[in-house]
Protein backbone atom coordinates (compact mmCIF):
# COMPACT_ATOMS: atom_id res chain seq x y z
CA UNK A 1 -26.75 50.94 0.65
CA UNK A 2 -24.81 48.41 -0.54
CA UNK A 3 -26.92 45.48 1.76
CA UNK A 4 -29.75 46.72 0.12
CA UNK A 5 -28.25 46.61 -3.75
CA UNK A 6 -27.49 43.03 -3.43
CA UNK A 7 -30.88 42.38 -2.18
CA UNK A 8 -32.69 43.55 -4.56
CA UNK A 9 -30.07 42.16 -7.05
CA UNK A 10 -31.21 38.49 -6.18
CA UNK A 11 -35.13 39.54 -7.34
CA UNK A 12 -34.29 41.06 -10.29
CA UNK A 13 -34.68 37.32 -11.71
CA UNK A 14 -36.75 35.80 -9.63
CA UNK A 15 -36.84 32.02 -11.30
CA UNK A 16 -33.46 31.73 -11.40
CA UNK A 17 -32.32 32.58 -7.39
CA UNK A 18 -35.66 30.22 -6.36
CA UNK A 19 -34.34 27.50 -8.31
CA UNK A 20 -30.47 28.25 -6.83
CA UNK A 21 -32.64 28.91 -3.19
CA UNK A 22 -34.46 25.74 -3.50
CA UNK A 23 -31.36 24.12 -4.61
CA UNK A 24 -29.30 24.71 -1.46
CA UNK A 25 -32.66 23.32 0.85
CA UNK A 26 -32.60 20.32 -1.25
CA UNK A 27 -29.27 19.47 -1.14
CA UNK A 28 -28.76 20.16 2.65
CA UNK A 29 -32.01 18.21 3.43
CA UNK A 30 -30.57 15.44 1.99
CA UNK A 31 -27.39 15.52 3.99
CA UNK A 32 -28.59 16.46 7.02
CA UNK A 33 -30.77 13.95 6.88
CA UNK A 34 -29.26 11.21 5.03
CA UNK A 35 -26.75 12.02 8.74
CA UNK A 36 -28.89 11.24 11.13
CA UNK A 37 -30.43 8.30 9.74
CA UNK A 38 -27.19 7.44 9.66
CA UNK A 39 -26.41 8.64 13.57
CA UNK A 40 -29.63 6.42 14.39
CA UNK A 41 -28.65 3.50 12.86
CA UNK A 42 -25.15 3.42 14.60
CA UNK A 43 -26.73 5.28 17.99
CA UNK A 44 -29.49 1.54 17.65
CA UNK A 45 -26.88 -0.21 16.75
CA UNK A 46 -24.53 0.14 19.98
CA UNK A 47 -27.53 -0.13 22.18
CA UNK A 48 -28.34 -3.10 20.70
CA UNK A 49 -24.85 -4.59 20.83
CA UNK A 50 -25.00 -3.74 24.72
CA UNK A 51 -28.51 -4.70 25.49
CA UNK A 52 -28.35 -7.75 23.44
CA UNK A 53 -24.90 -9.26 23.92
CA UNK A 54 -22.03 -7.79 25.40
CA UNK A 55 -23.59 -5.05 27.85
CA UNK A 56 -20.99 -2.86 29.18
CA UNK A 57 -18.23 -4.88 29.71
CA UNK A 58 -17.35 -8.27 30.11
CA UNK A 59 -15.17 -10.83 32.08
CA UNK A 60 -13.93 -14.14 31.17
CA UNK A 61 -10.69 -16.33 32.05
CA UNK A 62 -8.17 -14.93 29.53
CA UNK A 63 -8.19 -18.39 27.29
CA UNK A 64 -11.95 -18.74 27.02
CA UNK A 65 -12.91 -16.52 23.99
CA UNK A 66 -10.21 -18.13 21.78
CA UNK A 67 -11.82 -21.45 21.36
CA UNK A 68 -14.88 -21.08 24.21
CA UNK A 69 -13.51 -24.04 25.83
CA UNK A 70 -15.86 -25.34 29.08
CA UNK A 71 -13.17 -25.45 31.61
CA UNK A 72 -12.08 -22.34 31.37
CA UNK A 73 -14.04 -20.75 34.57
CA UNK A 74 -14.02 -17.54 36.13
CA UNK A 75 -14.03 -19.26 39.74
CA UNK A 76 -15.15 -16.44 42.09
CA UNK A 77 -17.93 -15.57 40.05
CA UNK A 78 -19.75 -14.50 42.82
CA UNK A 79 -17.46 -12.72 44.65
CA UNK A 80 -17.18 -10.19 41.83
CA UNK A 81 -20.48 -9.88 41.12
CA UNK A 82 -21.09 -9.30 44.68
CA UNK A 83 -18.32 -6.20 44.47
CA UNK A 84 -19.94 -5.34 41.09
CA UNK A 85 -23.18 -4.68 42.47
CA UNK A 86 -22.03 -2.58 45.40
CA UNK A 87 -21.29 0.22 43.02
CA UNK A 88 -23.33 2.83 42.73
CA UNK A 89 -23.09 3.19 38.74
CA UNK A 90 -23.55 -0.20 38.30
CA UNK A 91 -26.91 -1.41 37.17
CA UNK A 92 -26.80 -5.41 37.17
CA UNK A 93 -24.43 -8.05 36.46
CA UNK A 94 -25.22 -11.25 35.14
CA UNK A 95 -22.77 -14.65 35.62
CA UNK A 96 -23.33 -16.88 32.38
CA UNK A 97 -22.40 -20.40 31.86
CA UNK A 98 -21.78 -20.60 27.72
CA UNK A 99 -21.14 -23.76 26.10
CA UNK A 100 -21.42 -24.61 22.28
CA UNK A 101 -23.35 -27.26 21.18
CA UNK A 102 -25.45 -29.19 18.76
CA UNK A 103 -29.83 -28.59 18.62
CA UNK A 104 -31.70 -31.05 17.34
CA UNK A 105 -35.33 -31.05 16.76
CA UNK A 106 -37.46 -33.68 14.69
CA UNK A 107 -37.05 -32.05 11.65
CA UNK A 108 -33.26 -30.29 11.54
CA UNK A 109 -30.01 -30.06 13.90
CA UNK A 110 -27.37 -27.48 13.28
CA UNK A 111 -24.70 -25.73 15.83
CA UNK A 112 -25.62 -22.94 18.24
CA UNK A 113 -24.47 -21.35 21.50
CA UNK A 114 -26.20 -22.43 24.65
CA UNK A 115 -26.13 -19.58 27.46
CA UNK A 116 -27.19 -20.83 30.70
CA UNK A 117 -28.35 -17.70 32.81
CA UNK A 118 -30.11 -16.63 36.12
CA UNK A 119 -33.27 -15.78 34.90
CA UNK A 120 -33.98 -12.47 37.50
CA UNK A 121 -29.99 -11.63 36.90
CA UNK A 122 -30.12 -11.39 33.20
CA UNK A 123 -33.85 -9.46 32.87
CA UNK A 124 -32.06 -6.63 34.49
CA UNK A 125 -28.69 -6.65 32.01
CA UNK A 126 -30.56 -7.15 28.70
CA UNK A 127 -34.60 -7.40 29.19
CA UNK A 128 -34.65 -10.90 27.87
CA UNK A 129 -38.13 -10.84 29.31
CA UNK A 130 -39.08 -8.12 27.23
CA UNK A 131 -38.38 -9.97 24.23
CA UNK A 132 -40.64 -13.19 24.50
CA UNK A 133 -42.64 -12.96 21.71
CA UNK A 134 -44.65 -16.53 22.64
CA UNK A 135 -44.58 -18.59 25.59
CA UNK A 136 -43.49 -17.37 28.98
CA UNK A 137 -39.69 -16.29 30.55
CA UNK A 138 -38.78 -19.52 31.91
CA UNK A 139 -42.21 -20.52 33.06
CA UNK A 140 -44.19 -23.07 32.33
CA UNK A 141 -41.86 -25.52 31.90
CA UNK A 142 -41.07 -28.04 35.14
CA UNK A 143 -38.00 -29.46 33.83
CA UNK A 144 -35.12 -28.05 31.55
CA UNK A 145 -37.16 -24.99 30.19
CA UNK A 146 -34.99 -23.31 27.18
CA UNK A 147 -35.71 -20.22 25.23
CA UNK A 148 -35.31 -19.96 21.40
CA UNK A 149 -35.21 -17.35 19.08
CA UNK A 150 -38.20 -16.77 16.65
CA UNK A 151 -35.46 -17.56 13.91
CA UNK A 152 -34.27 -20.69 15.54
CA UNK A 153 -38.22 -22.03 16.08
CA UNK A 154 -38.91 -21.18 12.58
CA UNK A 155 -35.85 -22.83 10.87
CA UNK A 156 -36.41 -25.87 13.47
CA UNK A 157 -39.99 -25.96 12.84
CA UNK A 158 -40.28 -25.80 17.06
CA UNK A 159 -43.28 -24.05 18.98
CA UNK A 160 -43.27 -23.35 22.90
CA UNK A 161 -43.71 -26.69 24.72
CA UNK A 162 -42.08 -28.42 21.49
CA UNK A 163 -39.12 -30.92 23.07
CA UNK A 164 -35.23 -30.59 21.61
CA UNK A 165 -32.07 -31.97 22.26
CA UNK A 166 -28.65 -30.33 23.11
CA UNK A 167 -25.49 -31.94 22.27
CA UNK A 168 -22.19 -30.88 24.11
CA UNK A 169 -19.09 -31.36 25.77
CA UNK A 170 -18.31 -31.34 29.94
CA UNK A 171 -15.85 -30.33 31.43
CA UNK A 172 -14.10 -33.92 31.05
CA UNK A 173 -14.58 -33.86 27.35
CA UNK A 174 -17.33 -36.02 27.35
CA UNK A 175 -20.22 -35.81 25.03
CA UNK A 176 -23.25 -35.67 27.06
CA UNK A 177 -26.79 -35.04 25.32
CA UNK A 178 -29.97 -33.54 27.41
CA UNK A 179 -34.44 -32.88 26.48
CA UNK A 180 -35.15 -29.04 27.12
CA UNK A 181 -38.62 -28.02 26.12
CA UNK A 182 -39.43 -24.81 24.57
CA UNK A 183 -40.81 -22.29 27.60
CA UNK A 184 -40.57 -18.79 25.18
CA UNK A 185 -39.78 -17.64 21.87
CA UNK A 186 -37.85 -14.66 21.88
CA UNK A 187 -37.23 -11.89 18.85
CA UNK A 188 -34.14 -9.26 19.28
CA UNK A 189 -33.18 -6.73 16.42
CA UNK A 190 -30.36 -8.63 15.63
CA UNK A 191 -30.67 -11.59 13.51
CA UNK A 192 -27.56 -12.48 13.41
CA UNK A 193 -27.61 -13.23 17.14
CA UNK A 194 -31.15 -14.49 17.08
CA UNK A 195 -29.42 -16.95 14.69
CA UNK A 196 -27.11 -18.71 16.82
CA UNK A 197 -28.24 -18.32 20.72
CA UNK A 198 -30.37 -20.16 23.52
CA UNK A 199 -30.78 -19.56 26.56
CA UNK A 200 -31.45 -22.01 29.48
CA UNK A 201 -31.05 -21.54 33.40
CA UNK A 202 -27.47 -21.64 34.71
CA UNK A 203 -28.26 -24.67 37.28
CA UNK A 204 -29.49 -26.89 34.53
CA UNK A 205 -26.13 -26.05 32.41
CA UNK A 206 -23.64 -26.34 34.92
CA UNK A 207 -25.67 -29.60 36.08
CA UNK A 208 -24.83 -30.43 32.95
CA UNK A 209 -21.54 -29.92 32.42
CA UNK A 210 -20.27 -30.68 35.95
CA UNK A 211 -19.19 -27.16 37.15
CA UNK A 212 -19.80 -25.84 40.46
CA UNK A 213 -22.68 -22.80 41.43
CA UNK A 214 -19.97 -20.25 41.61
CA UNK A 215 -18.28 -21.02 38.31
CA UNK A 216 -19.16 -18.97 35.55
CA UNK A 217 -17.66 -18.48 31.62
CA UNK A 218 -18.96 -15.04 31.71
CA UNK A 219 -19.87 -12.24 33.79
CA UNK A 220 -21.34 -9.14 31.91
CA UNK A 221 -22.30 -6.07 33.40
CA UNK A 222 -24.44 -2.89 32.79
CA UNK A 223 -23.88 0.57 33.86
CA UNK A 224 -25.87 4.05 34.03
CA UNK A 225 -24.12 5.44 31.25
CA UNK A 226 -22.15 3.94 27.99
CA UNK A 227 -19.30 6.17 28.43
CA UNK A 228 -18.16 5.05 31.82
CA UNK A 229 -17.39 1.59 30.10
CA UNK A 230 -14.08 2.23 29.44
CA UNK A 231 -13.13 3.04 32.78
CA UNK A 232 -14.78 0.82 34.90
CA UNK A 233 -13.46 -2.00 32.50
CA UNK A 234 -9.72 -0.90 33.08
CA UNK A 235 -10.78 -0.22 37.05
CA UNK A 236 -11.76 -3.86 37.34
CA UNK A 237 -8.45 -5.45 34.95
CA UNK A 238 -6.34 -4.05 37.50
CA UNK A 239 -8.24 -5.51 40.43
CA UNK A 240 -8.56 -9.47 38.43
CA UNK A 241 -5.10 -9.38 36.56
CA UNK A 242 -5.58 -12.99 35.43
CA UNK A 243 -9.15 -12.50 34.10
CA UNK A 244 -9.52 -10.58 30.54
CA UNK A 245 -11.62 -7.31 31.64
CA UNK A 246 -12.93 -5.61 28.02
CA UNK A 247 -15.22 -3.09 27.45
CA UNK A 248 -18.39 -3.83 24.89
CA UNK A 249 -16.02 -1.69 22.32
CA UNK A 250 -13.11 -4.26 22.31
CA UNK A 251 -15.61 -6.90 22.49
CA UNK A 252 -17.77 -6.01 19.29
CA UNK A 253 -15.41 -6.62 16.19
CA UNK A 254 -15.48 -3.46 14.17
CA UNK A 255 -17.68 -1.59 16.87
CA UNK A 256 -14.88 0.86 17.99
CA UNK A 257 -14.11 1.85 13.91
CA UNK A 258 -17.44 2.19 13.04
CA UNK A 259 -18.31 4.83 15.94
CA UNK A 260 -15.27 6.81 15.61
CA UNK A 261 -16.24 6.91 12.00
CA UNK A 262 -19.50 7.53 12.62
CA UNK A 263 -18.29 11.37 14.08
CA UNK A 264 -16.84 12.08 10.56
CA UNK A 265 -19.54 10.88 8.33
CA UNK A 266 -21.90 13.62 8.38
CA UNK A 267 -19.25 16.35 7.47
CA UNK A 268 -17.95 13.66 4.35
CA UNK A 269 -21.66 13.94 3.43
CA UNK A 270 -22.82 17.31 3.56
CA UNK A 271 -19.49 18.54 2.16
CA UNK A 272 -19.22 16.69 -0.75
CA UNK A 273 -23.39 17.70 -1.57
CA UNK A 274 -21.70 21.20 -0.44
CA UNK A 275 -19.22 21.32 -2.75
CA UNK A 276 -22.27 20.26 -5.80
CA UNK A 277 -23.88 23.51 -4.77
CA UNK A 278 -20.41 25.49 -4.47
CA UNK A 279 -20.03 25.36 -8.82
CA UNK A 280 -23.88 25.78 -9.53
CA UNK A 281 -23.80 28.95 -7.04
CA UNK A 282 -20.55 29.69 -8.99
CA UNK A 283 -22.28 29.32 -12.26
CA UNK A 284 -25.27 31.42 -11.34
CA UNK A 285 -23.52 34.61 -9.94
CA UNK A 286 -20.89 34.22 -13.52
CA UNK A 287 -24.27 34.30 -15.66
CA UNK A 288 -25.75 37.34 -12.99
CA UNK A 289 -22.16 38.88 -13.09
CA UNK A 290 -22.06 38.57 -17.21
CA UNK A 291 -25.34 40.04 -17.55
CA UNK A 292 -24.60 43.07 -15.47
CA UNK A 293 -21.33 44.09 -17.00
CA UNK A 294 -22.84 47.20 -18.09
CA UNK A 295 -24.60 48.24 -14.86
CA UNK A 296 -21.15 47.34 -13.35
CA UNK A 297 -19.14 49.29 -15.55
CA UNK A 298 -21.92 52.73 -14.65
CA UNK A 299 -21.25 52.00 -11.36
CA UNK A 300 -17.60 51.71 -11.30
CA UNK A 301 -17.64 54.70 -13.45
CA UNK A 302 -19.74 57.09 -10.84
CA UNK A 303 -17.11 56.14 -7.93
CA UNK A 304 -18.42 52.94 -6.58
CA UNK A 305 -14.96 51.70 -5.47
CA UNK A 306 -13.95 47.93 -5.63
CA UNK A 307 -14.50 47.13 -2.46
CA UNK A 308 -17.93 48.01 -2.40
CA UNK A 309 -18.11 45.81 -5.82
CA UNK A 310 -16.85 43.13 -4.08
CA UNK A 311 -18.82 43.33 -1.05
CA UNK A 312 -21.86 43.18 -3.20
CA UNK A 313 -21.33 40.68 -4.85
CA UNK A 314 -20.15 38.63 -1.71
CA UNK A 315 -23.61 39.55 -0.54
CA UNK A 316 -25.29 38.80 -3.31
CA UNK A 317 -24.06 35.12 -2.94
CA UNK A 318 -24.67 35.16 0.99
CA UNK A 319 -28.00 36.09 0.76
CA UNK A 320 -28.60 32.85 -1.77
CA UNK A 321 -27.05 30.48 0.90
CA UNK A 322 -28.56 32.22 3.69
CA UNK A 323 -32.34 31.73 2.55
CA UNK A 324 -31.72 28.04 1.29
CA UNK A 325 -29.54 26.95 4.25
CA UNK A 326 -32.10 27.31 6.93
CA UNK A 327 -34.64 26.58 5.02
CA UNK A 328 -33.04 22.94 4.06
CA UNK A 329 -31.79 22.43 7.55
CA UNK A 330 -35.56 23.79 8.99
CA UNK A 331 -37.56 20.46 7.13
CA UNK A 332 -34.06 17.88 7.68
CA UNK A 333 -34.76 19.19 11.35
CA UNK A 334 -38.63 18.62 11.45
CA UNK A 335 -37.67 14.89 9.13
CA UNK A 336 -35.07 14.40 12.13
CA UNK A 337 -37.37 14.95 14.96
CA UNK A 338 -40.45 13.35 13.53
CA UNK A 339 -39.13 10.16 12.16
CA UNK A 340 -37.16 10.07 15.74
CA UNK A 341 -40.13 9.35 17.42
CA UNK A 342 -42.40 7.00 15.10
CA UNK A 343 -39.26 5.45 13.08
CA UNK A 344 -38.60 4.89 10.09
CA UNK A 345 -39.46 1.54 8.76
CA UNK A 346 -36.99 -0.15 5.96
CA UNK A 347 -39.77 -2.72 5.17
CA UNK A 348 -38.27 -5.48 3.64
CA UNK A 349 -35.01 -4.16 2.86
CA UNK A 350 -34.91 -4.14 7.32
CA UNK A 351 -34.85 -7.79 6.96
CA UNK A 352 -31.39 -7.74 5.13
CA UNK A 353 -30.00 -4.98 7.72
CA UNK A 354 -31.00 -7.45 10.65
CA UNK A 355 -29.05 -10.61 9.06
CA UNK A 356 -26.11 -8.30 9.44
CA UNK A 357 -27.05 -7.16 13.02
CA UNK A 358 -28.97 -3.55 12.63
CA UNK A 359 -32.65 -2.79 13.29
CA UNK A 360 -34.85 -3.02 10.78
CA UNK A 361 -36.76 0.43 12.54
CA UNK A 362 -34.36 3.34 12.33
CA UNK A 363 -34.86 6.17 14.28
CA UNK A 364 -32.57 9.04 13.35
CA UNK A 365 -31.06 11.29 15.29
CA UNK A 366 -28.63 14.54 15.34
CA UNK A 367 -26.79 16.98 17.61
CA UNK A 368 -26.93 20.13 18.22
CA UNK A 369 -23.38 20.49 17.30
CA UNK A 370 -23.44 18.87 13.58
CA UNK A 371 -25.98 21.52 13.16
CA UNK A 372 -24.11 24.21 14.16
CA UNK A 373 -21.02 22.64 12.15
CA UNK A 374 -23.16 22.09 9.01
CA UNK A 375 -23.89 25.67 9.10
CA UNK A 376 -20.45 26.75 9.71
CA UNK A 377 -19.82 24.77 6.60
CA UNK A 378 -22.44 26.85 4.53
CA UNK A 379 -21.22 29.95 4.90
CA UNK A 380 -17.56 28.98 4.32
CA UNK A 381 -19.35 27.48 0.89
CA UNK A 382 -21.00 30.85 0.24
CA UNK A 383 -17.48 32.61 0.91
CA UNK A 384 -15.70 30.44 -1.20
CA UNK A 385 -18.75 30.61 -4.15
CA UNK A 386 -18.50 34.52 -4.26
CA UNK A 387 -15.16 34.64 -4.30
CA UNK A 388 -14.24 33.76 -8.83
CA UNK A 389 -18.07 35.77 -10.15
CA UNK A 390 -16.42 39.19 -7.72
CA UNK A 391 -13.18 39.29 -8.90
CA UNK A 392 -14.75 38.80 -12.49
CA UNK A 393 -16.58 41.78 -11.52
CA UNK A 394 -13.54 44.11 -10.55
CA UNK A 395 -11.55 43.06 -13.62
CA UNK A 396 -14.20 44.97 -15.98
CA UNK A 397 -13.07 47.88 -17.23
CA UNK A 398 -15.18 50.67 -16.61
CA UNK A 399 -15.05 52.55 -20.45
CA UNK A 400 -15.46 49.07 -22.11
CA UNK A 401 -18.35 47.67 -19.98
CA UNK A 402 -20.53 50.91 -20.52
CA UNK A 403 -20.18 50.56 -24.06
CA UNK A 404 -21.10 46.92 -24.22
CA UNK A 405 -24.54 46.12 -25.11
């Protein structure tokens, strides 16, 4: 009996639980979904920083990454790429040669970093091939090829087949300058490192800068899954104790803070949207409460007892939640799913999000779990909503409510 009371309590104004209904959807569309655009963005984000940059995890001589200084080789490069690429989780490895240096075309010269590679070695660790956006992957070019970023060609005026000039330091110290031509253009999502990278074959580096075949700067290496990064990057520090072994988390400044935040932000979100509903749910049972104090006082004066008052009015408010919560969390879900196939384009405001290193494209994305937890959330709202309008209701006195007009 008293389910059905408080159901037919929420129709008796019809305008005014739509508008508390359509309230709730709103508000928990806009969380929900305002979280996973968020989840994408961070979810694009850490693939990028590992497909782009730092893969997996990384080794280096334990002095390099302080000032990138050439001599300081890994010198069995190949020996532990060879051990790397017996494991089974293991997807590729990639030895790099890195040295900074000065480009120079015809029209501008600025600093970069020059990453000589093994062409076949790094498609297979981050798809550099994948990214040529004009000219070929190392092709084309007989002697010294180099690929450039679309950034980099634009800002250097360059085009593929376009000549340019390195400037760096060997491993004596001694300035030596070399020609590469442009063989590809390349475009990542990440400006920031489309801003200050080129790649050219590892011979012609180390050529360059007098180290030996097996001498590398850098060895990066990709695995099955992101989560075994960790793990294999401690497994491998204890087998090279004089290298520095880090995983892509250590590697990435910030990247570590910003995921574990990342687990928190769509709780901050919903529940302070939440908590906006929580006193307009309050406010509408008061007024529904207030206009009822006669009906409650006849009821309280035929032997409804207060519990039944209570419950009621407890209902009253879960039914409100109840209706709006799926319905909000219903269209954030078809949003979510939708916009996690096609994207969702920032337009021109994606140009300033990939200066600081985050796609342009988002697709969002959300778990199973921060559904269930969002909902969890709801009714604890709806709970703590009913709570002030019921006891208002059981402090009426039965005589004096019946009498009031």
């Amino acid at each position: 009996m008293i389910l059905k009371i408080a159901w037919r309590n929420i129709w008796r104004n019809k305008i005014r639980s739509l508008v508390v209904i359509i309230a709730i959807a709103l508000g928990l569309w806009a969380g929900t979904f305002a979280s996973g655009f968020y989840e994408g963005m961070i979810g694009q984000k850490i693939n990028d920083v590992i497909e782009n940059e730092y893969s997996h995890f990384q080794f280096h001589h334990k002095k390099f990454r302080d000032e990138l200084a050439i001599k300081e080789v890994i010198e069995n490069g190949e020996e532990i790429r060879e051990k790397l690429n017996s494991e089974e989780k293991v997807v590729g490895s990639s030895g790099r040669v890195i040295a900074t240096a000065m480009i120079a075309s015809a029209n501008k010269s600025g600093g970069i970093k020059a990453v000589g590679v093994l062409p076949s070695d790094e498609a297979v660790v981050t798809q550099l091939n994948d990214k040529i956006v004009e000219g070929e992957y190392f092709e084309g070019i007989k002697r010294n090829p180099i690929l450039i970023s679309k950034k980099i060609a634009d800002d250097y005026h360059l085009d593929v087949k376009n000549k340019l000039v390195l400037t760096l330091q060997d491993v004596d110290g001694e300035i030596i300058s070399a020609s590469f031509r442009v063989a590809g253009i390349y475009k990542s999502n990440n400006g920031m490192f489309d801003e200050m990278n080129v790649f050219v074959q590892r011979s012609d580096l180390q050529n360059i800068v007098n180290l030996q075949p097996s001498e590398f700067h850098e060895i990066a290496v990709l695995l099955t899954e992101h989560s075994l990064a960790e793990q294999y990057a401690k497994k491998y520090a204890d087998l090279y104790p004089n290298l520095e072994v880090l995983p892509w988390l250590d590697l990435a400044v910030g990247m570590r803070y910003m995921v574990e935040a990342s687990g928190t932000f769509a709780y901050i979100f919903v529940g302070i949207i939440l908590v906006a509903l929580l006193f307009s749910i309050v406010n509408t049972m008061l007024m529904a409460v207030m206009e009822r104090t006669r009906e409650i006082g006849m009821l309280k004066a035929v032997g409804l007892n207060r519990r039944k008052i209570f419950s009621m009015i407890m209902l009253e408010t879960v039914f409100l939640s109840m209706i709006g919560a799926p319905l909000g969390l219903l269209i954030a879900y078809g949003f979510i799913e939708r916009l996690g196939k096609v994207g969702f384009d920032l337009g021109s405001v994606g140009e300033v999000y990939s200066e600081m290193g985050f796609a342009a494209v988002i697709y969002p994305e959300l778990g199973f779990e921060t559904y269930l937890s969002i909902t969890i959330m709801v009714f604890c709202m709806a709970f703590i909503a009913a709570i002030y309008p019921a006891r208002k209701a059981l402090k009426l006195n039965a005589s004096e409510a019946i009498r009031k007009i």
